[in-house]
C-alpha atoms as a PDB file:
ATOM      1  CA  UNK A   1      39.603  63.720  46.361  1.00  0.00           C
ATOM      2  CA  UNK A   2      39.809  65.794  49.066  1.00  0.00           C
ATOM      3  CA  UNK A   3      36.916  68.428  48.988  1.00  0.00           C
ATOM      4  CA  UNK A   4      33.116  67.898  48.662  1.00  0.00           C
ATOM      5  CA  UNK A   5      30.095  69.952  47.751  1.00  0.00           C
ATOM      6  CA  UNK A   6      26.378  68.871  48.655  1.00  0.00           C
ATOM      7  CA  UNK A   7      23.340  69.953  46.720  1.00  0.00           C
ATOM      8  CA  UNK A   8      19.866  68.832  47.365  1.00  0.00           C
ATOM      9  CA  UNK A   9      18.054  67.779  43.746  1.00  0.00           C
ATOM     10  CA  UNK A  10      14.197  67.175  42.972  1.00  0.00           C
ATOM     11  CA  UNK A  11      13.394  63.481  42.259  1.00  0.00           C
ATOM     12  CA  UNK A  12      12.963  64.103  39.153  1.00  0.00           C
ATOM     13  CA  UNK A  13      16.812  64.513  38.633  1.00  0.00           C
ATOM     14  CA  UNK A  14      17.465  61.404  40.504  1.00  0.00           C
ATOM     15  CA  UNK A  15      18.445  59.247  37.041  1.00  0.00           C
ATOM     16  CA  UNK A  16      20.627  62.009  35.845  1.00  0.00           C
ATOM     17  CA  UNK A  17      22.715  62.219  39.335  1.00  0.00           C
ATOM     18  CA  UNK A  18      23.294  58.996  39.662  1.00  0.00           C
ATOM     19  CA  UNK A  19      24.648  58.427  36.184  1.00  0.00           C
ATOM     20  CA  UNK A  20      26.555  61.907  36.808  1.00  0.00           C
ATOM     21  CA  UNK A  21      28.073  60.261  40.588  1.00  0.00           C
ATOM     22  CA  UNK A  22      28.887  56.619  38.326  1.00  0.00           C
ATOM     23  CA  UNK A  23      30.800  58.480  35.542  1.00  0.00           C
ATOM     24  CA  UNK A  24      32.686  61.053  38.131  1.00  0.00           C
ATOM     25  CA  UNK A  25      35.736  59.980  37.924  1.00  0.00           C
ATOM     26  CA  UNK A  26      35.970  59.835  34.471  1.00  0.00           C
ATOM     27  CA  UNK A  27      34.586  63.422  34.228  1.00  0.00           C
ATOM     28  CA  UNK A  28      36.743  64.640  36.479  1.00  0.00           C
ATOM     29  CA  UNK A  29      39.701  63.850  33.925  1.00  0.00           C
ATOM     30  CA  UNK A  30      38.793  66.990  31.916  1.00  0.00           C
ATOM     31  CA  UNK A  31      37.622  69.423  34.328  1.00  0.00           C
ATOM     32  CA  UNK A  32      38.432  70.028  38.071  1.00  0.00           C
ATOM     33  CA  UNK A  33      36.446  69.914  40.750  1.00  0.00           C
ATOM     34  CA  UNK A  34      37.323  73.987  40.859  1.00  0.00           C
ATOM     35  CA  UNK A  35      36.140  75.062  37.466  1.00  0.00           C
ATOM     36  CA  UNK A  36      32.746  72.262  37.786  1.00  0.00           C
ATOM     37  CA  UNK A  37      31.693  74.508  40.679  1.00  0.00           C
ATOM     38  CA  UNK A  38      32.256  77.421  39.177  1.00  0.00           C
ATOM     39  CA  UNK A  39      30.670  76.542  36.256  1.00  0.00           C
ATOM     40  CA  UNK A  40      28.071  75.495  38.493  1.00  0.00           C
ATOM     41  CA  UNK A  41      27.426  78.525  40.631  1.00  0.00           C
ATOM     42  CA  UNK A  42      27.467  80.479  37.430  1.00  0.00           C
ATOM     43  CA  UNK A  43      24.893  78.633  35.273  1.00  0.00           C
ATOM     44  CA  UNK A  44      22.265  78.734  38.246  1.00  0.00           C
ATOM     45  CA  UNK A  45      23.292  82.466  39.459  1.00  0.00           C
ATOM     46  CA  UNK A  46      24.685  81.171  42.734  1.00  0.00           C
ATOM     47  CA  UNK A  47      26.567  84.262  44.619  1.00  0.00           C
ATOM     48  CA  UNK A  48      29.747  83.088  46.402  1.00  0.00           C
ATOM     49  CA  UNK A  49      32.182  84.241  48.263  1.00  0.00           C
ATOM     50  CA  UNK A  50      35.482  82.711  47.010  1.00  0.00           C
ATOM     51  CA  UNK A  51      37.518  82.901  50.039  1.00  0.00           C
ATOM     52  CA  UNK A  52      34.769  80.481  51.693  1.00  0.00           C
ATOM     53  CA  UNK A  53      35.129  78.102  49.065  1.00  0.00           C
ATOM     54  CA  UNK A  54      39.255  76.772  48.439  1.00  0.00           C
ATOM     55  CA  UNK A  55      40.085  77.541  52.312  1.00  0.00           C
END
């Protein structure tokens, strides 16, 4: 993989991202890092600018 994203979580997600980070790979295999982002930024009304994000 050659692109990353950081996000900042409350503790109280901690369990759920680290099962998220030990299955990744795996998830990855039916959906791209692209469309999890997207899906991402949409479900927690995150504006982007798209020309910032696949440069």
């Amino acid at each position: 993989m050659d692109r990353y994203a950081g996000f900042f979580v409350s503790n109280s997600k901690k369990k759920v991202v680290t099962i998220y980070i030990a299955n990744q790979k795996e998830h990855h295999k039916t959906q791209t890092y692209k469309e999890e982002v997207l899906q991402f930024f949409k479900e927690y009304n995150i504006d982007y600018d798209e020309s910032y994000l696949w440069s």
